[in-house]
Each structure stands twice: as structure tokens, then as C-alpha cells.
PDB file of N, CA and C in Angstrom:
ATOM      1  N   UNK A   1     -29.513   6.631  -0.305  1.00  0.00           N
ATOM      2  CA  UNK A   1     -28.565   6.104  -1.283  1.00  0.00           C
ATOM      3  C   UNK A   1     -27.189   6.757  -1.127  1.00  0.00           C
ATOM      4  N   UNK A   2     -27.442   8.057  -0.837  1.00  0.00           N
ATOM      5  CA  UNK A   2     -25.910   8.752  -0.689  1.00  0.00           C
ATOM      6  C   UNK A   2     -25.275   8.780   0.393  1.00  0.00           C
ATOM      7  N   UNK A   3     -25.885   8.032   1.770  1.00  0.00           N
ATOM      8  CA  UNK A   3     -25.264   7.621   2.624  1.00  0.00           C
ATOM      9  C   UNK A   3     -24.432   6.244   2.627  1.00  0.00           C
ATOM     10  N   UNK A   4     -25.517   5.335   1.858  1.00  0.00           N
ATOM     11  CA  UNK A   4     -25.019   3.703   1.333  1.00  0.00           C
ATOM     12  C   UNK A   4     -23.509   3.972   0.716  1.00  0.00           C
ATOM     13  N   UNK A   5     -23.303   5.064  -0.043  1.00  0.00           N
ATOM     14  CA  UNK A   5     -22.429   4.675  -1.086  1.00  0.00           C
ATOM     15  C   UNK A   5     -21.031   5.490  -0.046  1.00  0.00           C
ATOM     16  N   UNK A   6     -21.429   5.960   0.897  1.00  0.00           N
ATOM     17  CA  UNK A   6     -20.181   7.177   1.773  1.00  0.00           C
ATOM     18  C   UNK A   6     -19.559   5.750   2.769  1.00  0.00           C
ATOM     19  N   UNK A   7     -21.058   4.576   2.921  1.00  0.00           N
ATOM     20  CA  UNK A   7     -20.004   3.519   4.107  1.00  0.00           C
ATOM     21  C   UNK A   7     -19.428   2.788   3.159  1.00  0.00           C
ATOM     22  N   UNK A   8     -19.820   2.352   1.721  1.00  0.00           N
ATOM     23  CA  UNK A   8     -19.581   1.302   0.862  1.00  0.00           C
ATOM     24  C   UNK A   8     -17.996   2.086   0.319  1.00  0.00           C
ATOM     25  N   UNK A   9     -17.889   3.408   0.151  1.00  0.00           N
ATOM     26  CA  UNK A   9     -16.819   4.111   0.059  1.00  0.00           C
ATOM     27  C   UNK A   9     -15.670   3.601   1.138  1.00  0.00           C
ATOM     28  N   UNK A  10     -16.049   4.027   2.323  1.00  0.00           N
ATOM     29  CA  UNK A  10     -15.378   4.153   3.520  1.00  0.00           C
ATOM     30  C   UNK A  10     -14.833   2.808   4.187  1.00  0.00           C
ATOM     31  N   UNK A  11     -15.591   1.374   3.247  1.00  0.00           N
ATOM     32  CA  UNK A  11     -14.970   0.617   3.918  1.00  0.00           C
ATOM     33  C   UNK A  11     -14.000  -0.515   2.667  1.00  0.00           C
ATOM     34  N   UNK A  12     -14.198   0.340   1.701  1.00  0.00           N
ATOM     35  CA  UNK A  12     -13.319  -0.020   0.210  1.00  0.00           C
ATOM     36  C   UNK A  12     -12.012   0.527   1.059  1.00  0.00           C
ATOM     37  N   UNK A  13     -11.941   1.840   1.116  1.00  0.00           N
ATOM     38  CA  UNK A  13     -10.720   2.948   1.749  1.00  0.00           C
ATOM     39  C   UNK A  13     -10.092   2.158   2.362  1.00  0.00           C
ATOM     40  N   UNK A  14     -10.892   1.534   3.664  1.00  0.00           N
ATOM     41  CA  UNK A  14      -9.945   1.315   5.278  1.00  0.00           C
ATOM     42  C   UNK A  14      -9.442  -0.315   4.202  1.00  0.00           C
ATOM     43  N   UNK A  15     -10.358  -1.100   3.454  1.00  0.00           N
ATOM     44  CA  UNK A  15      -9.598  -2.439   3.387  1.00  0.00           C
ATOM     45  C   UNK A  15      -8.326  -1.955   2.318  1.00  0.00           C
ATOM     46  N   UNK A  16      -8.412  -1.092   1.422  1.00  0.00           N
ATOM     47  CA  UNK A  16      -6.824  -0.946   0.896  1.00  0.00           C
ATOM     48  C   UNK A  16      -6.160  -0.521   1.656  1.00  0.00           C
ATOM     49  N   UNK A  17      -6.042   0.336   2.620  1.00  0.00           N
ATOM     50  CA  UNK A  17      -5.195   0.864   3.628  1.00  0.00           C
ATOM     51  C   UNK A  17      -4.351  -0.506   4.113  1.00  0.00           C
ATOM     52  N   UNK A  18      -5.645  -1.345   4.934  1.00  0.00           N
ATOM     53  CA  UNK A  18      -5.320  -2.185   5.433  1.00  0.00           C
ATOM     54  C   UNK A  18      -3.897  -3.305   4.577  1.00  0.00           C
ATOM     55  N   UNK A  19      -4.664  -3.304   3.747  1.00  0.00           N
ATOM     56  CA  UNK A  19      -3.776  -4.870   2.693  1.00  0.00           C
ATOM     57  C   UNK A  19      -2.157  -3.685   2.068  1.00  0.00           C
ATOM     58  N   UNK A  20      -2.284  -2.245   2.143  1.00  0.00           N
ATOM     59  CA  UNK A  20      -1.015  -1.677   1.822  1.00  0.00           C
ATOM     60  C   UNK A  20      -0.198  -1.790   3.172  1.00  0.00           C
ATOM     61  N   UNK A  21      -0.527  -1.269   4.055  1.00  0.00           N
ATOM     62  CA  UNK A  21       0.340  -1.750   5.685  1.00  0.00           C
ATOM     63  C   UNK A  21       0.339  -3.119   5.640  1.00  0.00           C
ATOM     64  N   UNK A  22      -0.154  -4.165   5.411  1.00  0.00           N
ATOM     65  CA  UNK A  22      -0.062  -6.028   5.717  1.00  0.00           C
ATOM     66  C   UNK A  22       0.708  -5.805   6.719  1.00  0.00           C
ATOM     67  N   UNK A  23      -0.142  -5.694   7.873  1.00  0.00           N
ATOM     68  CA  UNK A  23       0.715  -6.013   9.027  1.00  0.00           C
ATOM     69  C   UNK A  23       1.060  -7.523   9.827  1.00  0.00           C
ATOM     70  N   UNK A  24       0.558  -8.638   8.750  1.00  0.00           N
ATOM     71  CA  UNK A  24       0.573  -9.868   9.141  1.00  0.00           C
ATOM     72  C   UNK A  24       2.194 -10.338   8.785  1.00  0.00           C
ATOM     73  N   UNK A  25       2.461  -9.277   8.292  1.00  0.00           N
ATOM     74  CA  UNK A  25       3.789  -9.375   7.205  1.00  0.00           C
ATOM     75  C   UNK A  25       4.772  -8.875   8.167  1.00  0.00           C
ATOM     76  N   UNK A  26       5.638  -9.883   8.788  1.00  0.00           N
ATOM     77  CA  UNK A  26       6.387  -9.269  10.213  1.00  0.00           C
ATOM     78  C   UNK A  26       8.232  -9.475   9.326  1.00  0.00           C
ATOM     79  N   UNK A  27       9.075  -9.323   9.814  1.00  0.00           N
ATOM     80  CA  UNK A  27      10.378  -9.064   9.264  1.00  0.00           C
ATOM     81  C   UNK A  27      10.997 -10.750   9.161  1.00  0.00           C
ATOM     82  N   UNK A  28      10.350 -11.592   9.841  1.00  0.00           N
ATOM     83  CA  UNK A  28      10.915 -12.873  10.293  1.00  0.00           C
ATOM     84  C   UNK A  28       9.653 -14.419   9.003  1.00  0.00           C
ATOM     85  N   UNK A  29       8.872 -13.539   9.276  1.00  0.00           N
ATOM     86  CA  UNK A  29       7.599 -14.508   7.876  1.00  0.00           C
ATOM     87  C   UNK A  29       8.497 -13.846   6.445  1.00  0.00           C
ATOM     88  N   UNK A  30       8.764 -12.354   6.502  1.00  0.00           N
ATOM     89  CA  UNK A  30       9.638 -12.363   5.184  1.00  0.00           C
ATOM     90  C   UNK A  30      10.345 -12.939   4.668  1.00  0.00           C
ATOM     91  N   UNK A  31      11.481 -13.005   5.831  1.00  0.00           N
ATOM     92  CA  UNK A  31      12.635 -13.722   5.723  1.00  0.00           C
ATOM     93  C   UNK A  31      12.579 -15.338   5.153  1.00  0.00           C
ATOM     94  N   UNK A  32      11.693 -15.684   6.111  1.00  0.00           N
ATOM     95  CA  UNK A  32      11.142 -17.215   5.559  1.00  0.00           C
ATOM     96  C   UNK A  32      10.803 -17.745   4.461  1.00  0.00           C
ATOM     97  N   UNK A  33      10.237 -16.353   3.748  1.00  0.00           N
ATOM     98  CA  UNK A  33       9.596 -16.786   3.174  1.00  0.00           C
ATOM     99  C   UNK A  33      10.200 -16.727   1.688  1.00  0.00           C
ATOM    100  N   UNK A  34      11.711 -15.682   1.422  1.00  0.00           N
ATOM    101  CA  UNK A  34      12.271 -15.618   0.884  1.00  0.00           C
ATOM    102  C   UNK A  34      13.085 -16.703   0.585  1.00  0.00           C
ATOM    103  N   UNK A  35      13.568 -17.314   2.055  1.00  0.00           N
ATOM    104  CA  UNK A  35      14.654 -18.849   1.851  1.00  0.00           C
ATOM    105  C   UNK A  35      14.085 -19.895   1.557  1.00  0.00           C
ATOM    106  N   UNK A  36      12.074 -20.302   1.930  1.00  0.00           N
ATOM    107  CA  UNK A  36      11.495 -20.940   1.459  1.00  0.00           C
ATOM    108  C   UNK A  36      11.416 -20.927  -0.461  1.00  0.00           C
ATOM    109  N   UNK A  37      11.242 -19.563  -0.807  1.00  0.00           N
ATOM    110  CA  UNK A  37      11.183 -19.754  -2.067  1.00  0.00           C
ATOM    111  C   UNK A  37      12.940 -20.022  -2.965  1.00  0.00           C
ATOM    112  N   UNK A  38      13.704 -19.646  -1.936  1.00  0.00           N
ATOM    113  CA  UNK A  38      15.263 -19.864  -2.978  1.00  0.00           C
ATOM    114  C   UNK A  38      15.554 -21.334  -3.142  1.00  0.00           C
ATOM    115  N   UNK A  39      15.125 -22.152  -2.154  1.00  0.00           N
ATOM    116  CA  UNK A  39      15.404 -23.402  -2.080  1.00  0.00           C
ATOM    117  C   UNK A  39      15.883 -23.948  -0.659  1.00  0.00           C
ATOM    118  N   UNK A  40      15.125 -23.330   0.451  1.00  0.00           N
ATOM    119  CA  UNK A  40      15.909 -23.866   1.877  1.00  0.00           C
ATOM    120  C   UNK A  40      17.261 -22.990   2.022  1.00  0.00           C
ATOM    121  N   UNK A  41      17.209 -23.116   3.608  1.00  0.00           N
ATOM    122  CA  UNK A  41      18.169 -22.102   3.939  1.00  0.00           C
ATOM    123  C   UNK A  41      20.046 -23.255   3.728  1.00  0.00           C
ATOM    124  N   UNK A  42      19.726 -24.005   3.280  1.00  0.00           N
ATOM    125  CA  UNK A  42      21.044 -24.989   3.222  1.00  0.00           C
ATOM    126  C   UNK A  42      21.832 -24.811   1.557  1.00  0.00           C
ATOM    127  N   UNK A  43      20.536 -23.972   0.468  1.00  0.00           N
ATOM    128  CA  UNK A  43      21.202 -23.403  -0.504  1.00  0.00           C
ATOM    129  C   UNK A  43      22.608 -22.630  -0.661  1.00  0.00           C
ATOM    130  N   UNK A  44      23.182 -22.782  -1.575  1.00  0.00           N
ATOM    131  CA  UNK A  44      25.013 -22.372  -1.730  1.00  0.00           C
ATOM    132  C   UNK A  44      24.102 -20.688  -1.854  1.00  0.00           C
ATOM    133  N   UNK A  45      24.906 -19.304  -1.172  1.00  0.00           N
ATOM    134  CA  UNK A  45      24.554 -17.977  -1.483  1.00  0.00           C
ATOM    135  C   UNK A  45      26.308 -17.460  -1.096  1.00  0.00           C
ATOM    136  N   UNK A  46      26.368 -16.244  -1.695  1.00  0.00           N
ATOM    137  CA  UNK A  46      27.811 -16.020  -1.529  1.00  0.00           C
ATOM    138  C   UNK A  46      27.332 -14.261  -1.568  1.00  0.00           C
ATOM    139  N   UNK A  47      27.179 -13.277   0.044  1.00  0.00           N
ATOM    140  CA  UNK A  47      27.689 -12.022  -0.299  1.00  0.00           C
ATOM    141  C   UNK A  47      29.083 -11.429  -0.055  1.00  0.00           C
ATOM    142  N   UNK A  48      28.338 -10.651   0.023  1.00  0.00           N
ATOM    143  CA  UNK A  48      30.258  -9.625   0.461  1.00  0.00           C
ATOM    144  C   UNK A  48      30.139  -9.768   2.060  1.00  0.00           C
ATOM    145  N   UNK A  49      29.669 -10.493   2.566  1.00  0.00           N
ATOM    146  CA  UNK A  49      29.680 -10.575   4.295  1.00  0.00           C
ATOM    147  C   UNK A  49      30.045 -12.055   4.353  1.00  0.00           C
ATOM    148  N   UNK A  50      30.174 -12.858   3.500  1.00  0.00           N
ATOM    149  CA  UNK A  50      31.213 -14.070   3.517  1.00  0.00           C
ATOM    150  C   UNK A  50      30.012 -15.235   3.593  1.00  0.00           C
ATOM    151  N   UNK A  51      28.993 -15.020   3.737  1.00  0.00           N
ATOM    152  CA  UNK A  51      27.664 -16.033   3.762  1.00  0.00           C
ATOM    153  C   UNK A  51      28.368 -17.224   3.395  1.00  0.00           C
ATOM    154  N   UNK A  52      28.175 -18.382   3.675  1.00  0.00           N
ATOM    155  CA  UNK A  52      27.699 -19.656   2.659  1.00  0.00           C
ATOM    156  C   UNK A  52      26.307 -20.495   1.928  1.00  0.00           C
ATOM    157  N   UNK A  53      25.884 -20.262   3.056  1.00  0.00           N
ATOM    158  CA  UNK A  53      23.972 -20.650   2.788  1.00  0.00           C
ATOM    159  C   UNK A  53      23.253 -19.108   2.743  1.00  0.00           C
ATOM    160  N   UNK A  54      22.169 -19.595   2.150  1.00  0.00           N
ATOM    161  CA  UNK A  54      20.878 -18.577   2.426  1.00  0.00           C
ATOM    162  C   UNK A  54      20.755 -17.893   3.885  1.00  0.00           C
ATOM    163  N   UNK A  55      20.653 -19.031   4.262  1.00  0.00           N
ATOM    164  CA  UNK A  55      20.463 -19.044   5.852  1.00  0.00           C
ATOM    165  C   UNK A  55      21.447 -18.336   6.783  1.00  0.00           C
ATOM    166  N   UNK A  56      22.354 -18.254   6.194  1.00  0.00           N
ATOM    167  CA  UNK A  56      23.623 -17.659   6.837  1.00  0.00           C
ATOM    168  C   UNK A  56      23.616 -15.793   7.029  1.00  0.00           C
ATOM    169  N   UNK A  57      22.522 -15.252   5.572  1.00  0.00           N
ATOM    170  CA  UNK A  57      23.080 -14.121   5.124  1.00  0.00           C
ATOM    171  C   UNK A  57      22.724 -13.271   5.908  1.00  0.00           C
ATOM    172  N   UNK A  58      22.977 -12.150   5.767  1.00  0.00           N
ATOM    173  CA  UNK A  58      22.562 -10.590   6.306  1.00  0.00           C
ATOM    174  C   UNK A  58      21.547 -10.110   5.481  1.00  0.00           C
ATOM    175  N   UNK A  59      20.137 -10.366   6.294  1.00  0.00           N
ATOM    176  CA  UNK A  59      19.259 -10.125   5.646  1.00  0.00           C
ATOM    177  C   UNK A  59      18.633  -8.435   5.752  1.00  0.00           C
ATOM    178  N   UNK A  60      18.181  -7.430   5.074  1.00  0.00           N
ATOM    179  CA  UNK A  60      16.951  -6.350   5.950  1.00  0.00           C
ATOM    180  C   UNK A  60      15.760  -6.354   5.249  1.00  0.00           C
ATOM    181  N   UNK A  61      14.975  -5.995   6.008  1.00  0.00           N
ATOM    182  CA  UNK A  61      13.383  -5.789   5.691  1.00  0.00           C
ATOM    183  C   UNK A  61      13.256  -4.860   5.914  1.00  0.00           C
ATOM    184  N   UNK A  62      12.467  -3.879   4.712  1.00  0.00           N
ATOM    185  CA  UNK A  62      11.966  -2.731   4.656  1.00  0.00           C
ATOM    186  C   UNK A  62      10.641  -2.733   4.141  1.00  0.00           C
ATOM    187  N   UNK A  63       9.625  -1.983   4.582  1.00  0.00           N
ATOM    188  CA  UNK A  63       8.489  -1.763   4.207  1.00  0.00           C
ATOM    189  C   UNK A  63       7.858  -1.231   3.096  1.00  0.00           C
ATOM    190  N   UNK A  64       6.877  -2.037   1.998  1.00  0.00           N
ATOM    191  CA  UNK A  64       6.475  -1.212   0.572  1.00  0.00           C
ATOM    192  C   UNK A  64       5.238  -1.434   0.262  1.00  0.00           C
ATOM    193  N   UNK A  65       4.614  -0.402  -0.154  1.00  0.00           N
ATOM    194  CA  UNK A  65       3.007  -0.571  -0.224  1.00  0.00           C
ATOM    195  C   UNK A  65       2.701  -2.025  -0.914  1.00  0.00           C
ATOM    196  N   UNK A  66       1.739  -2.562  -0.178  1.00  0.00           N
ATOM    197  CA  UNK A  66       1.303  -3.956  -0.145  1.00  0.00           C
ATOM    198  C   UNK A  66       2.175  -5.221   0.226  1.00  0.00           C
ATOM    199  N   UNK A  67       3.370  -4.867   0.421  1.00  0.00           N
ATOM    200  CA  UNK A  67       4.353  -5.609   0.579  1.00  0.00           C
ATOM    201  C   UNK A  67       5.289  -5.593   1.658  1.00  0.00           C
ATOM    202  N   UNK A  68       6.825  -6.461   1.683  1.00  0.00           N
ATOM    203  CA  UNK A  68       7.895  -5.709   2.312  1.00  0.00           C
ATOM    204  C   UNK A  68       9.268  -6.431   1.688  1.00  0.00           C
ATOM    205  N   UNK A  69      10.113  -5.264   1.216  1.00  0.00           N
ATOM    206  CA  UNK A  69      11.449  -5.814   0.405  1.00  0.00           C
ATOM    207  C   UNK A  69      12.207  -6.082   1.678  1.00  0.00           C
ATOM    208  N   UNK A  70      13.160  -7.675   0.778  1.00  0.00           N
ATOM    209  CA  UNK A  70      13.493  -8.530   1.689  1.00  0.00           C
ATOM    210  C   UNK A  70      15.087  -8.384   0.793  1.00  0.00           C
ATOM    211  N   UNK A  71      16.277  -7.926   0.970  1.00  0.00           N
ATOM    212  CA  UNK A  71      17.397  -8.003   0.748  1.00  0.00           C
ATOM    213  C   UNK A  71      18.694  -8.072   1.556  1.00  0.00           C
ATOM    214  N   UNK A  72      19.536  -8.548   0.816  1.00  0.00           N
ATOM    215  CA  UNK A  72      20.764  -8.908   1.283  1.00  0.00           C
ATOM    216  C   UNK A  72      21.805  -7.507   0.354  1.00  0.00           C
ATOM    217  N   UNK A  73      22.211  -6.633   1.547  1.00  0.00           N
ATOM    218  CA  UNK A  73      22.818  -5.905   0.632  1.00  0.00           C
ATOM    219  C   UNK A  73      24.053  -5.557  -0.506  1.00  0.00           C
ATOM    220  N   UNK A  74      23.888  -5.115  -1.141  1.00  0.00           N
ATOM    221  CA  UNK A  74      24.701  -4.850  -2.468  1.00  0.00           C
ATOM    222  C   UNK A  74      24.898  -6.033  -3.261  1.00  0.00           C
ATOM    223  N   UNK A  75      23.578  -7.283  -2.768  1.00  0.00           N
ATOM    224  CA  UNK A  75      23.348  -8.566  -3.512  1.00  0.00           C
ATOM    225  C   UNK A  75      22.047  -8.910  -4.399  1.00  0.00           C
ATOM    226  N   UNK A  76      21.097  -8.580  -3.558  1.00  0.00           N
ATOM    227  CA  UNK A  76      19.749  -9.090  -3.979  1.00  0.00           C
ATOM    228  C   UNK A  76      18.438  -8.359  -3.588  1.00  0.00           C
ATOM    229  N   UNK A  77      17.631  -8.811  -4.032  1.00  0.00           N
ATOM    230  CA  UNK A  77      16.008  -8.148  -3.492  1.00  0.00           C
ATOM    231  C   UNK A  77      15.369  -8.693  -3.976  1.00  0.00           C
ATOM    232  N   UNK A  78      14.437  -9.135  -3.331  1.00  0.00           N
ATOM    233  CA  UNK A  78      13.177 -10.101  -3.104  1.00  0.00           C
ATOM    234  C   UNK A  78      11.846  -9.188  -2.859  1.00  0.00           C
ATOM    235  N   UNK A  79      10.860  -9.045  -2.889  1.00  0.00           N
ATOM    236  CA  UNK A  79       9.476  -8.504  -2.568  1.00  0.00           C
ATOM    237  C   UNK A  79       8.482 -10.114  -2.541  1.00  0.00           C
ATOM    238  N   UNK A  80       8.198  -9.394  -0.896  1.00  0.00           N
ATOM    239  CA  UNK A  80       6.999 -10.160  -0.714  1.00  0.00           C
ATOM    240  C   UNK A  80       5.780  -9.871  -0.322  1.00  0.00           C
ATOM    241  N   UNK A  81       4.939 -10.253  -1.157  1.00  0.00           N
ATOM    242  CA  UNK A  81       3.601  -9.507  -1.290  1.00  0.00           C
ATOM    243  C   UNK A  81       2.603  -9.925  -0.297  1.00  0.00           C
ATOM    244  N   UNK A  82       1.385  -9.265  -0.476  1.00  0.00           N
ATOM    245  CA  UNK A  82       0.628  -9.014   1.106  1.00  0.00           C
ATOM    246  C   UNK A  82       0.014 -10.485   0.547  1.00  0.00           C
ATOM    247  N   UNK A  83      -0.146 -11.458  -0.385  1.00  0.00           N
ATOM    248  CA  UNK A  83      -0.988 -12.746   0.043  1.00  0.00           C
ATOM    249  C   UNK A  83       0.604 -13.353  -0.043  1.00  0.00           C
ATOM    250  N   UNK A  84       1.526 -13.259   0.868  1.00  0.00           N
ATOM    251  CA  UNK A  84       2.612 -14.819   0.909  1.00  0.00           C
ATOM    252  C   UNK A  84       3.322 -14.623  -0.576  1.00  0.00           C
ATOM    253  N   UNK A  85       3.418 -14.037  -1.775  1.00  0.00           N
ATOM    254  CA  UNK A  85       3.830 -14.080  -2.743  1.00  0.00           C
ATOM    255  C   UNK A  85       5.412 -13.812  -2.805  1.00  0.00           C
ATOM    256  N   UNK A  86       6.458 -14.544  -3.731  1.00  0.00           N
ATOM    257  CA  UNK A  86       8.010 -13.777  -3.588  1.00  0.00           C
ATOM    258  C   UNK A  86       8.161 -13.089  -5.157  1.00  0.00           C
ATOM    259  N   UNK A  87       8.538 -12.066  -5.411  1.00  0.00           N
ATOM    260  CA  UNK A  87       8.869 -11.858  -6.419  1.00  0.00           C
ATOM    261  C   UNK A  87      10.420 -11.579  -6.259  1.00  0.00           C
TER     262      UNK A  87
END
């Protein structure tokens, strides 16, 4: 029994590990997935880098447990979560 519960442990561990890295979650599905949820990259956006569309902007992706923040700087931030989610 106290071996059952050390793999049933051990493989709870590796799948949160796993779903906090989401490595399915690449810098370019972010991105997408951010202009998918604003309304298409043909949406009106206006930063301090002169954008006109979504599509236009200066985007970065940075990495966050279960996730990865998707912003345009000194404008916005987006989080997108390890199932496809935008907040």
C-alpha cells in the first residue's frame, strides 16, 4: 500500500509540473491566441510604437506557472492559460 500511494504520489507531482511548464504553449499559439480573442488581427489597437491593428503590435511572451503572459508594452496583458484560455 505504501508503495501504491509513493507512484500514485509521483505521478500527481510530474502531471502538475507538467501542465505548470505547458510546453504546448509556444510564443506564436499565444500570440494567436490573444488576437483571436480581441477580435482578429484587423481590430483598431493604438500603442506607443504607432500600431494600427492588433496585428501590427509589438507583442512579448513571458512565461507563468500554468500559463504564458502575452503583452504589448506599457499597454496591455493578456494571460493565456495551459487549456487555450485568454484572460
Amino acid at each position: 500500500m505504501k508503495n501504491k500511494t509513493k507512484i500514485i504520489s509521483s505521478i500527481i507531482i510530474l502531471m502538475l509540473i507538467l501542465l505548470a511548464w505547458a510546453p504546448w504553449i509556444n510564443d506564436n499559439y499565444a500570440i494567436d491566441k490573444v488576437i483571436k480573442d480581441y477580435g482578429g488581427s484587423d481590430k483598431p489597437f493604438n500603442d506607443f510604437h504607432g500600431a494600427k491593428t492588433i496585428g501590427e503590435a509589438n507583442f512579448t511572451v513571458s512565461w507563468f506557472p500554468f500559463s504564458r503572459v502575452v503583452g504589448v508594452p506599457s499597454e496591455a496583458v493578456w494571460f493565456v492559460t495551459f487549456y487555450g484560455g485568454v484572460i
